[in-house]
C-alpha atoms as a PDB file:
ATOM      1  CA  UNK A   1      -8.998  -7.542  26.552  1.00  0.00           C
ATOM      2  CA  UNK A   2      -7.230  -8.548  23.193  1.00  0.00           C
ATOM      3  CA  UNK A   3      -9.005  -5.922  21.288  1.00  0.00           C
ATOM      4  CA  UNK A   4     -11.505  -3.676  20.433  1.00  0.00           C
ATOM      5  CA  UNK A   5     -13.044  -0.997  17.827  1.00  0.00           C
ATOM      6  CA  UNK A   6     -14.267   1.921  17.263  1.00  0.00           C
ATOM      7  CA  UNK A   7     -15.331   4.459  14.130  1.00  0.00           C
ATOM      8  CA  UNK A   8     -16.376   7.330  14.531  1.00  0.00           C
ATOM      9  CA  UNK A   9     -17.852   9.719  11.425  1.00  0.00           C
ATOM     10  CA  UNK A  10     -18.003  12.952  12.179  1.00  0.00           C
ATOM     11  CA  UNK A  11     -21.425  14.277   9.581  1.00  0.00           C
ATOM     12  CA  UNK A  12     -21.193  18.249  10.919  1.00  0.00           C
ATOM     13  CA  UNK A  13     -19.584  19.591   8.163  1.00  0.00           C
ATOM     14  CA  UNK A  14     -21.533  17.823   5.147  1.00  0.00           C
ATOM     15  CA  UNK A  15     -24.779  18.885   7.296  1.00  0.00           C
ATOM     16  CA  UNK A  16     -23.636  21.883   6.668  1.00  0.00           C
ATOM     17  CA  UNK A  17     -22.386  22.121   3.501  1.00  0.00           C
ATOM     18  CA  UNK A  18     -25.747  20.530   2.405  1.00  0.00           C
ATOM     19  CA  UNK A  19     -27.641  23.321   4.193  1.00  0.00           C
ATOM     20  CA  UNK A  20     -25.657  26.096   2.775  1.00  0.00           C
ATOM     21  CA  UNK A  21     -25.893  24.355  -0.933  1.00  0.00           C
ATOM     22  CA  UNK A  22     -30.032  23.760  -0.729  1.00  0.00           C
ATOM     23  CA  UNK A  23     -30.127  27.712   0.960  1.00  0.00           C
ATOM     24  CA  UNK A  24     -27.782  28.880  -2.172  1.00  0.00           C
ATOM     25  CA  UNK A  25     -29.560  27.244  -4.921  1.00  0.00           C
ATOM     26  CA  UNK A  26     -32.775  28.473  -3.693  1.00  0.00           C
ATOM     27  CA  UNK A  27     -32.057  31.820  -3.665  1.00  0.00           C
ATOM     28  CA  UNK A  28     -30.926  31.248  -6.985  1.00  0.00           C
ATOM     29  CA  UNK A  29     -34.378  29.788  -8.300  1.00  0.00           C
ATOM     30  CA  UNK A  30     -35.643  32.924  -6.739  1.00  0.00           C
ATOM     31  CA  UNK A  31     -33.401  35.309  -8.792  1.00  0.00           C
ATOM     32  CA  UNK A  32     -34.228  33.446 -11.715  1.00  0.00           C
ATOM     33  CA  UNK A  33     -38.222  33.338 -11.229  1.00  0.00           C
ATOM     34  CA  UNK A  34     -37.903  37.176 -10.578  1.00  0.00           C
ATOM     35  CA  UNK A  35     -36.269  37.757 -13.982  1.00  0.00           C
ATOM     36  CA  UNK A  36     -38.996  35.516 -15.727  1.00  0.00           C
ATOM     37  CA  UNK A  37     -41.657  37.435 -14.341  1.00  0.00           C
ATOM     38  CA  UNK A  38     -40.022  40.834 -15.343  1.00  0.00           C
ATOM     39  CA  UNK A  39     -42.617  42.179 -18.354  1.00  0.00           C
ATOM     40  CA  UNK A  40     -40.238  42.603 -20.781  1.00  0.00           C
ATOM     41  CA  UNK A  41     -38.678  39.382 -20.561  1.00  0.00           C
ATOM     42  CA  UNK A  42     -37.818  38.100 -24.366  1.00  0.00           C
ATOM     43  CA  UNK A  43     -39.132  34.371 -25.150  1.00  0.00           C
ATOM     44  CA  UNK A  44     -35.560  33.313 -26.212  1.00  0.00           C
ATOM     45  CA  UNK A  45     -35.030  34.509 -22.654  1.00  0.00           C
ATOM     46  CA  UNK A  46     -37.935  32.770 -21.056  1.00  0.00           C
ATOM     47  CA  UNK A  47     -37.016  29.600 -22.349  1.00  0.00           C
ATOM     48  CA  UNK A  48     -33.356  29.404 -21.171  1.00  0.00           C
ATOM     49  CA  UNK A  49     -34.855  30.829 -17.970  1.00  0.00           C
ATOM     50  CA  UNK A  50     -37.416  28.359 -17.730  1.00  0.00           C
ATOM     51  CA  UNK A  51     -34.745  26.004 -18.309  1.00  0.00           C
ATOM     52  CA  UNK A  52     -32.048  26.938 -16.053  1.00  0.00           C
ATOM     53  CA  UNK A  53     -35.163  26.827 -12.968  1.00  0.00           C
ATOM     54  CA  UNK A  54     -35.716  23.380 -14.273  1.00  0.00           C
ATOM     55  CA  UNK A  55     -32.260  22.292 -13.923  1.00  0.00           C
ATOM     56  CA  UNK A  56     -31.732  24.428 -10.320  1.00  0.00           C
ATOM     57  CA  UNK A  57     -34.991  22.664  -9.203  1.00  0.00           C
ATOM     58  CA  UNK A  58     -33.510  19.092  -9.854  1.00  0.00           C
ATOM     59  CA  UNK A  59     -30.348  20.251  -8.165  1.00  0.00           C
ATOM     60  CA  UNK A  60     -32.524  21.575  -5.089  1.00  0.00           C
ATOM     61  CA  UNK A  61     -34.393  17.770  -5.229  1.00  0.00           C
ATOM     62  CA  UNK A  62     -31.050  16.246  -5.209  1.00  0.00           C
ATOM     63  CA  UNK A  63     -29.405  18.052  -2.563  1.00  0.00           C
ATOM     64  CA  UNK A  64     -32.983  17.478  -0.104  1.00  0.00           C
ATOM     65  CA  UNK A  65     -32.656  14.254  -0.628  1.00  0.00           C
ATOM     66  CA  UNK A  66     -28.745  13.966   0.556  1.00  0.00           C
ATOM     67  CA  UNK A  67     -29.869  16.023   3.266  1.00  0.00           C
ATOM     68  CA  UNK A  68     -32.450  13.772   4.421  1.00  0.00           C
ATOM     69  CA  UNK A  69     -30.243  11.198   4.404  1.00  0.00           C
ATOM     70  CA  UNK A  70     -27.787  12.529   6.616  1.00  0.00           C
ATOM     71  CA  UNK A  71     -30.193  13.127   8.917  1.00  0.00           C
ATOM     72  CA  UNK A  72     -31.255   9.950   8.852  1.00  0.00           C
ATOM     73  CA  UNK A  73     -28.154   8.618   9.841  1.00  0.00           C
ATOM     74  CA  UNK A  74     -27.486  11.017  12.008  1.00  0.00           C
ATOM     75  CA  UNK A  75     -30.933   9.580  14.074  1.00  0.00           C
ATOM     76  CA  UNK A  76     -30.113   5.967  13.854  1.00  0.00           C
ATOM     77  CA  UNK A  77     -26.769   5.411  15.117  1.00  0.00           C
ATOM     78  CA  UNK A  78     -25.261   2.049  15.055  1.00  0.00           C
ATOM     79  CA  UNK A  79     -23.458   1.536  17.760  1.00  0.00           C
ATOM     80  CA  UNK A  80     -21.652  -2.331  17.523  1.00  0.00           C
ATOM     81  CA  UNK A  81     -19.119  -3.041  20.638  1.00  0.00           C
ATOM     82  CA  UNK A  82     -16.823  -6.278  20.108  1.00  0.00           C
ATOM     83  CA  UNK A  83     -14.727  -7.155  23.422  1.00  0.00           C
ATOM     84  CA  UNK A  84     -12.915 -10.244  22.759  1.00  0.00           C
ATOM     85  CA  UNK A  85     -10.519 -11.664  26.127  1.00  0.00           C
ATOM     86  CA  UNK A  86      -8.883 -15.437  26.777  1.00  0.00           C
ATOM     87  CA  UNK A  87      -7.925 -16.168  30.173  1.00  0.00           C
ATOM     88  CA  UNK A  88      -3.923 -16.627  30.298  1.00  0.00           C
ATOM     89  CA  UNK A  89      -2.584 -19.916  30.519  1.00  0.00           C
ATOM     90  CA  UNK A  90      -0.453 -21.420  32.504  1.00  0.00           C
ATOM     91  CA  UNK A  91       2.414 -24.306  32.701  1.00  0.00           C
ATOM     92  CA  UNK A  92       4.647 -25.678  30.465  1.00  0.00           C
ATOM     93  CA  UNK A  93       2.427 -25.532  27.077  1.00  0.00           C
ATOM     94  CA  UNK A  94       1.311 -22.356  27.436  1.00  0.00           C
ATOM     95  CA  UNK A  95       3.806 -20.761  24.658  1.00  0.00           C
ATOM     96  CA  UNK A  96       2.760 -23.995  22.597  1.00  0.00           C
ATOM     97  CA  UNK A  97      -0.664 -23.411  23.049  1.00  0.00           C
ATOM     98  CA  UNK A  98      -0.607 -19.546  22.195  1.00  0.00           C
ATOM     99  CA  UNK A  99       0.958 -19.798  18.534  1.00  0.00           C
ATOM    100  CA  UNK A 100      -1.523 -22.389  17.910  1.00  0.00           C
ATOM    101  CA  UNK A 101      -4.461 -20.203  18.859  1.00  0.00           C
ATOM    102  CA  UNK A 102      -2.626 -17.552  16.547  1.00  0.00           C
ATOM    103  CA  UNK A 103      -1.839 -20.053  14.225  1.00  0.00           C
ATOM    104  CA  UNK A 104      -4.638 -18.512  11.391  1.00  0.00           C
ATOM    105  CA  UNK A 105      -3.593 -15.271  11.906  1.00  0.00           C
ATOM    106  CA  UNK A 106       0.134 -16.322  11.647  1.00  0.00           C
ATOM    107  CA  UNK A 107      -0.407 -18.787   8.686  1.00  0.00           C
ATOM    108  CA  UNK A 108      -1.839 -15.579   6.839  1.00  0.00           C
ATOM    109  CA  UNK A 109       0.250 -13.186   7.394  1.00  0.00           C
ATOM    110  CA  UNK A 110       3.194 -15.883   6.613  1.00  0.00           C
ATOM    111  CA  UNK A 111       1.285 -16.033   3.077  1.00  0.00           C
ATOM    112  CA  UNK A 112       0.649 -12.448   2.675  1.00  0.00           C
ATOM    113  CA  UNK A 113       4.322 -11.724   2.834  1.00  0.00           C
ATOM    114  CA  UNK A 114       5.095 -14.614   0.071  1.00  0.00           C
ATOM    115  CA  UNK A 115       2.670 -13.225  -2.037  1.00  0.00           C
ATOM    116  CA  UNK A 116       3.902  -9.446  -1.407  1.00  0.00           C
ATOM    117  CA  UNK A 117       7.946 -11.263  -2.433  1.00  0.00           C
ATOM    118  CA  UNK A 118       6.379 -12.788  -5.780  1.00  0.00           C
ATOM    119  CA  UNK A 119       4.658  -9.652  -6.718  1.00  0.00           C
ATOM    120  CA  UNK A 120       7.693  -7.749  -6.478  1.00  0.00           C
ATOM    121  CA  UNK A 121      10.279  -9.990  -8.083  1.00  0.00           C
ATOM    122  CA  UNK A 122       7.746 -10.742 -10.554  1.00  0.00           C
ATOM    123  CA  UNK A 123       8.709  -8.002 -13.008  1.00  0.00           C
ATOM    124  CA  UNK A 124      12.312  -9.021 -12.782  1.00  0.00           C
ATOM    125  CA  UNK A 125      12.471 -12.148 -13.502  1.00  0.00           C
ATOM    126  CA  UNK A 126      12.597 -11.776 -17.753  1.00  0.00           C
ATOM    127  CA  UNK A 127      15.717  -9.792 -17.206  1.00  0.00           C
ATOM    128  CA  UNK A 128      17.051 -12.498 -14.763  1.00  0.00           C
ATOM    129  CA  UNK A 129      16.377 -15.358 -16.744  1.00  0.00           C
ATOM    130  CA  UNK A 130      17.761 -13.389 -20.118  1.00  0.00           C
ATOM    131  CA  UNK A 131      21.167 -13.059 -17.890  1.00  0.00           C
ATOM    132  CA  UNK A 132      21.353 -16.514 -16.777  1.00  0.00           C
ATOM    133  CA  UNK A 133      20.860 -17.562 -20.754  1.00  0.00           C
ATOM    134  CA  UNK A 134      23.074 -15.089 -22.129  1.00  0.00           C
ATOM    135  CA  UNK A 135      26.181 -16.317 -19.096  1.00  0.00           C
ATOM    136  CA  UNK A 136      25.214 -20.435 -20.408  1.00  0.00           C
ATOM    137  CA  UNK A 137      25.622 -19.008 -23.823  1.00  0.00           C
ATOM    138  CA  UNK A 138      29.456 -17.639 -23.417  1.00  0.00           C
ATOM    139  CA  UNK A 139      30.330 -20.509 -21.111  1.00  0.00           C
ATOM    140  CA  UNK A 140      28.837 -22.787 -24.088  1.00  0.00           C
ATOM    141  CA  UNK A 141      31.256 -20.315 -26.443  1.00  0.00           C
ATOM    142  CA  UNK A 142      33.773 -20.023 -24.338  1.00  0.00           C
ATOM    143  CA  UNK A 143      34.207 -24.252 -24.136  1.00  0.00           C
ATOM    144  CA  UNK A 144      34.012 -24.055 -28.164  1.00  0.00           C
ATOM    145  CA  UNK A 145      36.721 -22.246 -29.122  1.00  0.00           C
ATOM    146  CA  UNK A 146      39.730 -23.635 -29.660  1.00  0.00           C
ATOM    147  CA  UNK A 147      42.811 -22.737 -27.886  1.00  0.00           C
ATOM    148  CA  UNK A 148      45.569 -20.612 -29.435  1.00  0.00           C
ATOM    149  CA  UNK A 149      48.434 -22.577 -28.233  1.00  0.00           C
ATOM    150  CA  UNK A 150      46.791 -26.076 -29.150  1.00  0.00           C
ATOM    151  CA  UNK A 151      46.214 -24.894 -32.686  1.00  0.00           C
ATOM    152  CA  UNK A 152      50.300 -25.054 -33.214  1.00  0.00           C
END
């Protein structure tokens, strides 16, 4: 066997971090629709009351929703097995016939690690090309000026 594959998610603790989220915000709606029920409850109060349970509602909608999707996935498992195997050859070509069946794989990885050298000397390559101008320019300088002893 040349390879194989496997993934693995484990969902148990977002289960049950959904769980405990949905059982705290309910309790919460609760606590709130106890205080709006209180008698002497103020209508400024009501309102941001009425409010808040509005906004902890959505919030429980949300989370039920996340929850049912985990459980859905949970239920239908996918489950995909790849086994891939080449008999071994034999003789005189088999090394010849191996890095051409890896030739692809080779080839890309070959490219990969061209691309990888360009991307890195990329950012370089202003201050090289400055330093190869600026050591043209004093040869150019250096040819120019005359000699001391040739100008007696």
């Amino acid at each position: 066997m040349l390879r194989d594959a496997m993934r693995l998610e484990d969902l148990a603790q977002p289960v049950a971090g959904a769980a405990r989220r949905l059982r705290d915000l309910e309790e919460y709606r609760s606590r709130l629709a106890a205080l709006a029920r209180r008698e002497d409850t103020r209508v400024e109060d009501a309102i941001r009351l009425a409010s808040e349970i509005s906004e902890v509602q959505s919030r429980i909608e949300e989370l039920t929703a996340e929850r049912r999707g985990l459980d859905e996935r949970i239920e239908q498992e996918l489950v995909a097995v790849e086994f891939e195997s080449r008999t071994p050859m034999g003789g005189a070509m088999a090394p010849v016939m191996e890095v051409f069946a890896r030739s692809f794989d080779i080839l890309g990885r070959s490219a990969a690690e061209v691309l990888w050298f360009v991307l890195t000397i990329a950012p370089w390559l202003p201050f090289v090309v400055l330093g190869l101008a600026s050591l043209r320019f004093l040869g150019r300088m250096r040819r120019r000026r005359p000699t001391r002893a040739g100008a007696a």
